[in-house]
N, C-alpha and C. Protein backbone atom coordinates (compact mmCIF):
# COMPACT_ATOMS: atom_id res chain seq x y z
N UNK A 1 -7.74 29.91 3.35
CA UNK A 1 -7.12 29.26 4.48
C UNK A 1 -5.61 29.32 4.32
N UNK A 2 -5.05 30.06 5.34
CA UNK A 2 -3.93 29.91 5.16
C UNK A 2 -2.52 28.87 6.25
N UNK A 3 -1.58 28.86 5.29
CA UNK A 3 -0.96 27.41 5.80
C UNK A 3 -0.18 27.74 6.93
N UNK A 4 -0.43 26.98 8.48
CA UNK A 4 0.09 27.39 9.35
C UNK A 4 1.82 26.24 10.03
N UNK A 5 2.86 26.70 9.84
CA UNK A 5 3.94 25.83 10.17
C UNK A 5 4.13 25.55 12.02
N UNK A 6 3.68 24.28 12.28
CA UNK A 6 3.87 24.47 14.02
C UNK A 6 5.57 24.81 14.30
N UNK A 7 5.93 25.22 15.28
CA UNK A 7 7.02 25.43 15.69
C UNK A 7 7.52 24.17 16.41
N UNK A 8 6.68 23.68 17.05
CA UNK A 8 6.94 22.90 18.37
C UNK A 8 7.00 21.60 17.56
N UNK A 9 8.15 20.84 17.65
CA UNK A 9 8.33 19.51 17.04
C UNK A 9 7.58 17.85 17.47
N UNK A 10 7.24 18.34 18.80
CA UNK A 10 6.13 17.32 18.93
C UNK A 10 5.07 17.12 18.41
N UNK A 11 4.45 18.61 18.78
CA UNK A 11 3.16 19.07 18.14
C UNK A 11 3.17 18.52 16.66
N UNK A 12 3.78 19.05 16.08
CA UNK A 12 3.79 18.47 14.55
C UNK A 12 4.00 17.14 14.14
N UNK A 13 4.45 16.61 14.99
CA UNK A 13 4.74 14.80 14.96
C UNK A 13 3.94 14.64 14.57
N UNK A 14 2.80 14.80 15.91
CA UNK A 14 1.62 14.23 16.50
C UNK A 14 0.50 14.64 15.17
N UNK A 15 0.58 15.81 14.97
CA UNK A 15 -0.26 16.34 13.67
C UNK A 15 -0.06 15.44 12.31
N UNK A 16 1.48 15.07 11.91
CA UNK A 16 1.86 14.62 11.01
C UNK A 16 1.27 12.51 11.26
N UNK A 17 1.39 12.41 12.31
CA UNK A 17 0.96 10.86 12.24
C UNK A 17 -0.89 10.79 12.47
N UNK A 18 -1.47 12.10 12.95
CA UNK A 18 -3.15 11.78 12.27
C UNK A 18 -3.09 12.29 11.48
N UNK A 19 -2.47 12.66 10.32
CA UNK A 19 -3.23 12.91 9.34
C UNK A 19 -2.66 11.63 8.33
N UNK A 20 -1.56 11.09 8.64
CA UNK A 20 -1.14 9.50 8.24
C UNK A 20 -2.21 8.29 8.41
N UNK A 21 -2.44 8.38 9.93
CA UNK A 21 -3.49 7.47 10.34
C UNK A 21 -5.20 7.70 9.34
N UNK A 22 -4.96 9.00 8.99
CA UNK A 22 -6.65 9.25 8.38
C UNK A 22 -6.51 8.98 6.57
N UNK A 23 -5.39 9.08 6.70
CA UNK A 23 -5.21 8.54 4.58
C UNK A 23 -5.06 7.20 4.68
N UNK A 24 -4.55 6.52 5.64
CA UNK A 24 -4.76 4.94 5.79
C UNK A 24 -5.91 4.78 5.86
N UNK A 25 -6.67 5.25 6.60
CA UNK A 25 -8.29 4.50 6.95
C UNK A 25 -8.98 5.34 5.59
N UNK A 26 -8.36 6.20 4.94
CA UNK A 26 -9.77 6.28 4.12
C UNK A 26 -8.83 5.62 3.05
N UNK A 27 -8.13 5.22 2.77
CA UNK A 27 -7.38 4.62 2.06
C UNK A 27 -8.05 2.91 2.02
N UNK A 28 -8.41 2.70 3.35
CA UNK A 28 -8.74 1.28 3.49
C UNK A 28 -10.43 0.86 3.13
N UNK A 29 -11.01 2.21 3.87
CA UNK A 29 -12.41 1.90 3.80
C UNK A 29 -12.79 2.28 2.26
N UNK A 30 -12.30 3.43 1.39
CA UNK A 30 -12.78 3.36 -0.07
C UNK A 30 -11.84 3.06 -1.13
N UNK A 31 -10.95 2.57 -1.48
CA UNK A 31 -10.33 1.90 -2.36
C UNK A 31 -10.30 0.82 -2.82
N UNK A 32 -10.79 0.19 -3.59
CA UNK A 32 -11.63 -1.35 -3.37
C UNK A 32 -9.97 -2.12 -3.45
N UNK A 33 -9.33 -1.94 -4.02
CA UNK A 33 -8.10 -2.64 -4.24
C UNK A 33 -7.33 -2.96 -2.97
N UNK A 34 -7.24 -1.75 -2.39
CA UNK A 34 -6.12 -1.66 -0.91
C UNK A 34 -7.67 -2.37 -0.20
N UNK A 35 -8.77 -2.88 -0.20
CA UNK A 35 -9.26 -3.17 1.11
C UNK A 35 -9.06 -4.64 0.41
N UNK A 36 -9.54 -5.43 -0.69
CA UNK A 36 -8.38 -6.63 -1.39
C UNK A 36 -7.11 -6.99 -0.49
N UNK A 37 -6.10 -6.26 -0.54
CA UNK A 37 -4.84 -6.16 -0.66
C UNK A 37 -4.67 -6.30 0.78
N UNK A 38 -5.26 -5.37 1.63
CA UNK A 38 -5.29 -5.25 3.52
C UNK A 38 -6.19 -6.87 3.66
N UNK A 39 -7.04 -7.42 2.94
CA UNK A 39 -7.48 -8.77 3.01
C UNK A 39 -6.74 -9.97 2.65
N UNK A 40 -5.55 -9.77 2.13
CA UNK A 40 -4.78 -10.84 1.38
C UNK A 40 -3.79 -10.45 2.98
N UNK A 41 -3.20 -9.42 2.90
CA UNK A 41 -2.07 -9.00 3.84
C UNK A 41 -2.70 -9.91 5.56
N UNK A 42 -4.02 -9.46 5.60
CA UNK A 42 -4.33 -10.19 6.92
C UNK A 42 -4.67 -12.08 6.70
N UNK A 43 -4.33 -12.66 5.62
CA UNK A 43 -4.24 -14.18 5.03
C UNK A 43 -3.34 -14.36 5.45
N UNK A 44 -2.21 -13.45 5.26
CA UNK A 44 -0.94 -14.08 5.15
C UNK A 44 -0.58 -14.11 6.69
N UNK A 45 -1.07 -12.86 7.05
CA UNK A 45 -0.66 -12.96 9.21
C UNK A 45 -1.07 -13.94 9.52
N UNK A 46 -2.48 -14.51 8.98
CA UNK A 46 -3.13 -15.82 9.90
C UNK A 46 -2.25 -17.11 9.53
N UNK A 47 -1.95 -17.11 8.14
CA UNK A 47 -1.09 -18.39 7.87
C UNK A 47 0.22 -18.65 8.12
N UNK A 48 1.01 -17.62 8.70
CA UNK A 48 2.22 -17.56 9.10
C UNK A 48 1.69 -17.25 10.54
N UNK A 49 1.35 -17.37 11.47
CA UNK A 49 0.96 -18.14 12.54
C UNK A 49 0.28 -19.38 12.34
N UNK A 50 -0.38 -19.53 11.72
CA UNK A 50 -0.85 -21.26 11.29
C UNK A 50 0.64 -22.16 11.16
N UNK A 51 1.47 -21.42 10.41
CA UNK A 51 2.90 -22.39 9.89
C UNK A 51 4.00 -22.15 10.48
N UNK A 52 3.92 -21.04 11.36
CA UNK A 52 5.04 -20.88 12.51
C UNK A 52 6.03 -20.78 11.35
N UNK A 53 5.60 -19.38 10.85
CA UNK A 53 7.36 -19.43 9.64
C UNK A 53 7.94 -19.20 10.74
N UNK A 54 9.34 -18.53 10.35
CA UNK A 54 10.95 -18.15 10.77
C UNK A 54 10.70 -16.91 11.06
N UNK A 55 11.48 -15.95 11.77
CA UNK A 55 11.66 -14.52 11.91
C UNK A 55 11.70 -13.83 10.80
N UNK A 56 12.72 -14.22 9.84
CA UNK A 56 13.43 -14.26 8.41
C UNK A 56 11.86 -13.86 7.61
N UNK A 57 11.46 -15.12 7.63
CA UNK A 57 9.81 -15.33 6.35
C UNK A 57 8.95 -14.18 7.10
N UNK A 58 8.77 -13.73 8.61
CA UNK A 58 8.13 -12.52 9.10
C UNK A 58 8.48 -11.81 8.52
N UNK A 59 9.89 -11.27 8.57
CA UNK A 59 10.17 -9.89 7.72
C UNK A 59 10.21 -9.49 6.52
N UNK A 60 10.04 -11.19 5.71
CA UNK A 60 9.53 -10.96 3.79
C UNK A 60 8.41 -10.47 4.10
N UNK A 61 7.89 -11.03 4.78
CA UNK A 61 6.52 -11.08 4.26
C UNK A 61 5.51 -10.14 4.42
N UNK A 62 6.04 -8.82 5.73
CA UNK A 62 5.35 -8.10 6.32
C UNK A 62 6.63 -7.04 5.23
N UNK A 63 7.93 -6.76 4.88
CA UNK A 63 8.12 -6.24 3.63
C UNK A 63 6.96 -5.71 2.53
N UNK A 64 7.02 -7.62 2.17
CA UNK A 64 6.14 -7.77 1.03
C UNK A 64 4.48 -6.94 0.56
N UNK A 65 4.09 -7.21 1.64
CA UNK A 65 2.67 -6.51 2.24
C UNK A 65 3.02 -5.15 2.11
N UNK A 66 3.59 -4.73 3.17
CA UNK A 66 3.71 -3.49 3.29
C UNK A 66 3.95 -2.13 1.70
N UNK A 67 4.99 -3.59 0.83
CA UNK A 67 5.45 -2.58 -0.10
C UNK A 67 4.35 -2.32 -0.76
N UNK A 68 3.51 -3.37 -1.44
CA UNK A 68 2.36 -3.61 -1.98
C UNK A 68 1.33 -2.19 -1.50
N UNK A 69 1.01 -2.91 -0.45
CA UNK A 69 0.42 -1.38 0.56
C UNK A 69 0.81 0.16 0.16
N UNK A 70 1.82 0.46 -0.01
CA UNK A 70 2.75 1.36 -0.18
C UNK A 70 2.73 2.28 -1.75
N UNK A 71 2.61 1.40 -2.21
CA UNK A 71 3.10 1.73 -3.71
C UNK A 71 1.47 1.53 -4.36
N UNK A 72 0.81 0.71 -3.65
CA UNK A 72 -1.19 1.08 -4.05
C UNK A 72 -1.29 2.61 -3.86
N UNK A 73 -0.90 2.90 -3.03
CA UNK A 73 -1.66 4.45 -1.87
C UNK A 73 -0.62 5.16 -2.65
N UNK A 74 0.86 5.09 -3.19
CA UNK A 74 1.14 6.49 -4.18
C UNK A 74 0.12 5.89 -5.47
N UNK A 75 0.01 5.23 -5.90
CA UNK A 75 -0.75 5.14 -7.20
C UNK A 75 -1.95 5.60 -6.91
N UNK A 76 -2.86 5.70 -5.63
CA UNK A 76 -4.39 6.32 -5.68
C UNK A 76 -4.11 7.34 -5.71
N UNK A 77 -3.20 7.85 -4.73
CA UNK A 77 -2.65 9.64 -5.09
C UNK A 77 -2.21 10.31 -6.54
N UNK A 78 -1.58 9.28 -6.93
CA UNK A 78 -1.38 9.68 -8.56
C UNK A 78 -2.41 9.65 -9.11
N UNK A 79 -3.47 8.93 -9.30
CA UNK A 79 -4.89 8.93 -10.11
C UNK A 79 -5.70 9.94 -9.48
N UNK A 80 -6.07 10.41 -8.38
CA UNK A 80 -6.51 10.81 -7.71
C UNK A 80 -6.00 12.61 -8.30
N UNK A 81 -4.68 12.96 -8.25
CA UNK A 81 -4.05 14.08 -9.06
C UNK A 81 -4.26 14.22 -10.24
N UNK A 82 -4.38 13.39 -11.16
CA UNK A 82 -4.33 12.92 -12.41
C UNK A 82 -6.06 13.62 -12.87
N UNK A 83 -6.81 12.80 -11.75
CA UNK A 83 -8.37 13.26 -12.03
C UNK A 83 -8.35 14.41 -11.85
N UNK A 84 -8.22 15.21 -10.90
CA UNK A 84 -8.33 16.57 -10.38
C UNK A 84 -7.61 17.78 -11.34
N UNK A 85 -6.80 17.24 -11.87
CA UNK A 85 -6.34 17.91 -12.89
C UNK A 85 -6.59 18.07 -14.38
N UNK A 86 -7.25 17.07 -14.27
CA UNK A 86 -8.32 17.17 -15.79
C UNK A 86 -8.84 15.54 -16.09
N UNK A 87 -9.97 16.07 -15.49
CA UNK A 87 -11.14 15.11 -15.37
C UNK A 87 -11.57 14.50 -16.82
N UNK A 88 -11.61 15.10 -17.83
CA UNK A 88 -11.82 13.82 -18.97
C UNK A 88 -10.81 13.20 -19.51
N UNK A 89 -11.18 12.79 -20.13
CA UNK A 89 -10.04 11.16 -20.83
C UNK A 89 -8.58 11.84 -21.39
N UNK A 90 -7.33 11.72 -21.27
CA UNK A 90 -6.58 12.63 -21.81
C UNK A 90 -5.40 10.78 -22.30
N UNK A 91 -4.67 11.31 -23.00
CA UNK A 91 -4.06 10.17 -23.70
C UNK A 91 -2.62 10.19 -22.79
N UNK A 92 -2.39 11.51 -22.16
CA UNK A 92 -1.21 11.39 -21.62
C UNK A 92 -1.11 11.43 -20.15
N UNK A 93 -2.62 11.89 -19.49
CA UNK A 93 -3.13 11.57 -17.94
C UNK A 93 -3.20 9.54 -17.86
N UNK A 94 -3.80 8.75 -19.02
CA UNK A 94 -3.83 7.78 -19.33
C UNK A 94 -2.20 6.95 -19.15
N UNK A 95 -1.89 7.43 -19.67
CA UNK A 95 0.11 6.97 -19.70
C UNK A 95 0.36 6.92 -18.52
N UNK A 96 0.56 8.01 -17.67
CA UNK A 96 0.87 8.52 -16.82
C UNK A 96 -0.24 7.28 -15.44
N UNK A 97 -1.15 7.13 -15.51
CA UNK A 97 -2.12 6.46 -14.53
C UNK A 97 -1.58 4.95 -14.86
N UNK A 98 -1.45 4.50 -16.00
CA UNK A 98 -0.84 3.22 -16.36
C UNK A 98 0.37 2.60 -15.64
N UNK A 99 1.57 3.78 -15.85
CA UNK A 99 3.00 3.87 -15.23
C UNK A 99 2.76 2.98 -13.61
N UNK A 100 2.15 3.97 -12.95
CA UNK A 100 1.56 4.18 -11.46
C UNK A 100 1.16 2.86 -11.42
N UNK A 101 0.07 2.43 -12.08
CA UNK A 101 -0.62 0.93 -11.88
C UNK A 101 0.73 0.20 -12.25
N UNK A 102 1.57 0.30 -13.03
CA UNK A 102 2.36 -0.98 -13.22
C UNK A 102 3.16 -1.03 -12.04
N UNK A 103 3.37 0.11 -11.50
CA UNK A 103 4.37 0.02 -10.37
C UNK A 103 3.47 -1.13 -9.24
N UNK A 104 2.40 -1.08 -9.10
CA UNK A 104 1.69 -1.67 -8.22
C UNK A 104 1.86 -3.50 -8.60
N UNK A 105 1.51 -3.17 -10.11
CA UNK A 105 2.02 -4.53 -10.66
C UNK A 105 3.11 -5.36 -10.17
N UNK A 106 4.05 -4.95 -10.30
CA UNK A 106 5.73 -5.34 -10.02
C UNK A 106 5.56 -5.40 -8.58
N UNK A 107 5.67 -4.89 -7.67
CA UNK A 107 5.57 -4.93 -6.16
C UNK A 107 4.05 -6.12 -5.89
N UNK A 108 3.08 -6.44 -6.50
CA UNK A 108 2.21 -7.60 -6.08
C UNK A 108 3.37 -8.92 -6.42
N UNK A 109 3.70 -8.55 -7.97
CA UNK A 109 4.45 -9.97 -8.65
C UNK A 109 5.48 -10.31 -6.81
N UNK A 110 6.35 -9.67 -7.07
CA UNK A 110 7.23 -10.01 -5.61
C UNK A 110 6.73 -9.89 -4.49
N UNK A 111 5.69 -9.75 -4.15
CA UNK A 111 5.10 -10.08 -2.79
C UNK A 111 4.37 -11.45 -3.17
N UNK A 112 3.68 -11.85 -4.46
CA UNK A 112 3.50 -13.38 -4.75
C UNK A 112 5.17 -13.82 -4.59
N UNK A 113 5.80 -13.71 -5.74
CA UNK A 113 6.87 -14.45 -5.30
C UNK A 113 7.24 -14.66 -3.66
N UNK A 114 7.60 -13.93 -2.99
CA UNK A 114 7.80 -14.16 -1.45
C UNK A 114 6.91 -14.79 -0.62
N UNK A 115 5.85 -15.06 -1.23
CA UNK A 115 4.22 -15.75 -0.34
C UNK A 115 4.63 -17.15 -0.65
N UNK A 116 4.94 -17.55 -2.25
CA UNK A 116 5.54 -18.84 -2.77
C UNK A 116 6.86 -18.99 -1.90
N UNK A 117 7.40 -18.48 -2.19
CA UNK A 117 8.94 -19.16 -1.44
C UNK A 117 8.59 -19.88 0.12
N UNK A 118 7.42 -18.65 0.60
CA UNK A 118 7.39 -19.29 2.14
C UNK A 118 6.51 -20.19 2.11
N UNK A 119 5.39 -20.40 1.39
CA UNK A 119 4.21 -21.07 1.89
C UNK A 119 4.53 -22.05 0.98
N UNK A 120 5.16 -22.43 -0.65
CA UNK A 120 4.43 -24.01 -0.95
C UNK A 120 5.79 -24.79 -0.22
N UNK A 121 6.81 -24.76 0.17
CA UNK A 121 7.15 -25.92 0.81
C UNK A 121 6.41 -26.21 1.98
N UNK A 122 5.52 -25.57 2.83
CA UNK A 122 5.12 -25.79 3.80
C UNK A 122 3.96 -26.69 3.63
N UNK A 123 3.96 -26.77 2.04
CA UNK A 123 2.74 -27.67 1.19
C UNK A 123 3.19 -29.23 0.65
N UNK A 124 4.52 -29.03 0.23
CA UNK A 124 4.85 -29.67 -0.27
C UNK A 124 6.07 -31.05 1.11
């Protein structure tokens, strides 16, 4: 199969945002983590309409989500490469898959942090 470049800049938009739309949904329906993560992300929409945050706490918070979101889906792509490139246990495919997960790490920690900032005074 060979790789065809559209000319026409719409055309390719349009090409370039389904094939976006189809790594999200399979992104959502088999990744057990990102369908977690798309379940926490839709908590937080319902409770920030429950608490009527600020504009301000909208844009942490859909940030927050999003980055989370973001930085899951390069880390399945990295494991996902990682496998395909040599499928048994390797010590430095291992390193390398770790890195990726911590990044996911750090981007949850600050999307908790930003969930706290908005939601426990709304508790307290």
């Amino acid at each position: 199969m060979e790789f065809e470049k559209d000319n026409s800049f719409i055309k390719g938009r349009m090409k370039s945002v389904g094939f976006a739309v189809k790594g999200a949904i399979k992104l959502i329906t088999t990744e057990h983590s990102v369908m977690v993560q798309s379940s926490l992300a839709m908590i937080m929409i319902i409770a920030g309409f429950y608490f009527h945050i600020s504009r301000e706490e909208w844009m942490m918070q859909i940030l927050a989500f999003g980055l989370v979101l973001s930085i899951e889906a390069l880390n399945t792509a990295v494991e996902k490469i990682a496998d395909f490139i040599h499928p048994e246990f390797h010590s430095r495919i291992g390193f390398i898959k770790d890195i990726a997960a911590g990044a996911v790490m750090f981007a949850a920690m600050a999307a908790i942090a930003v969930g706290l900032l908005i939601y426990v005074p709304k508790f307290l």
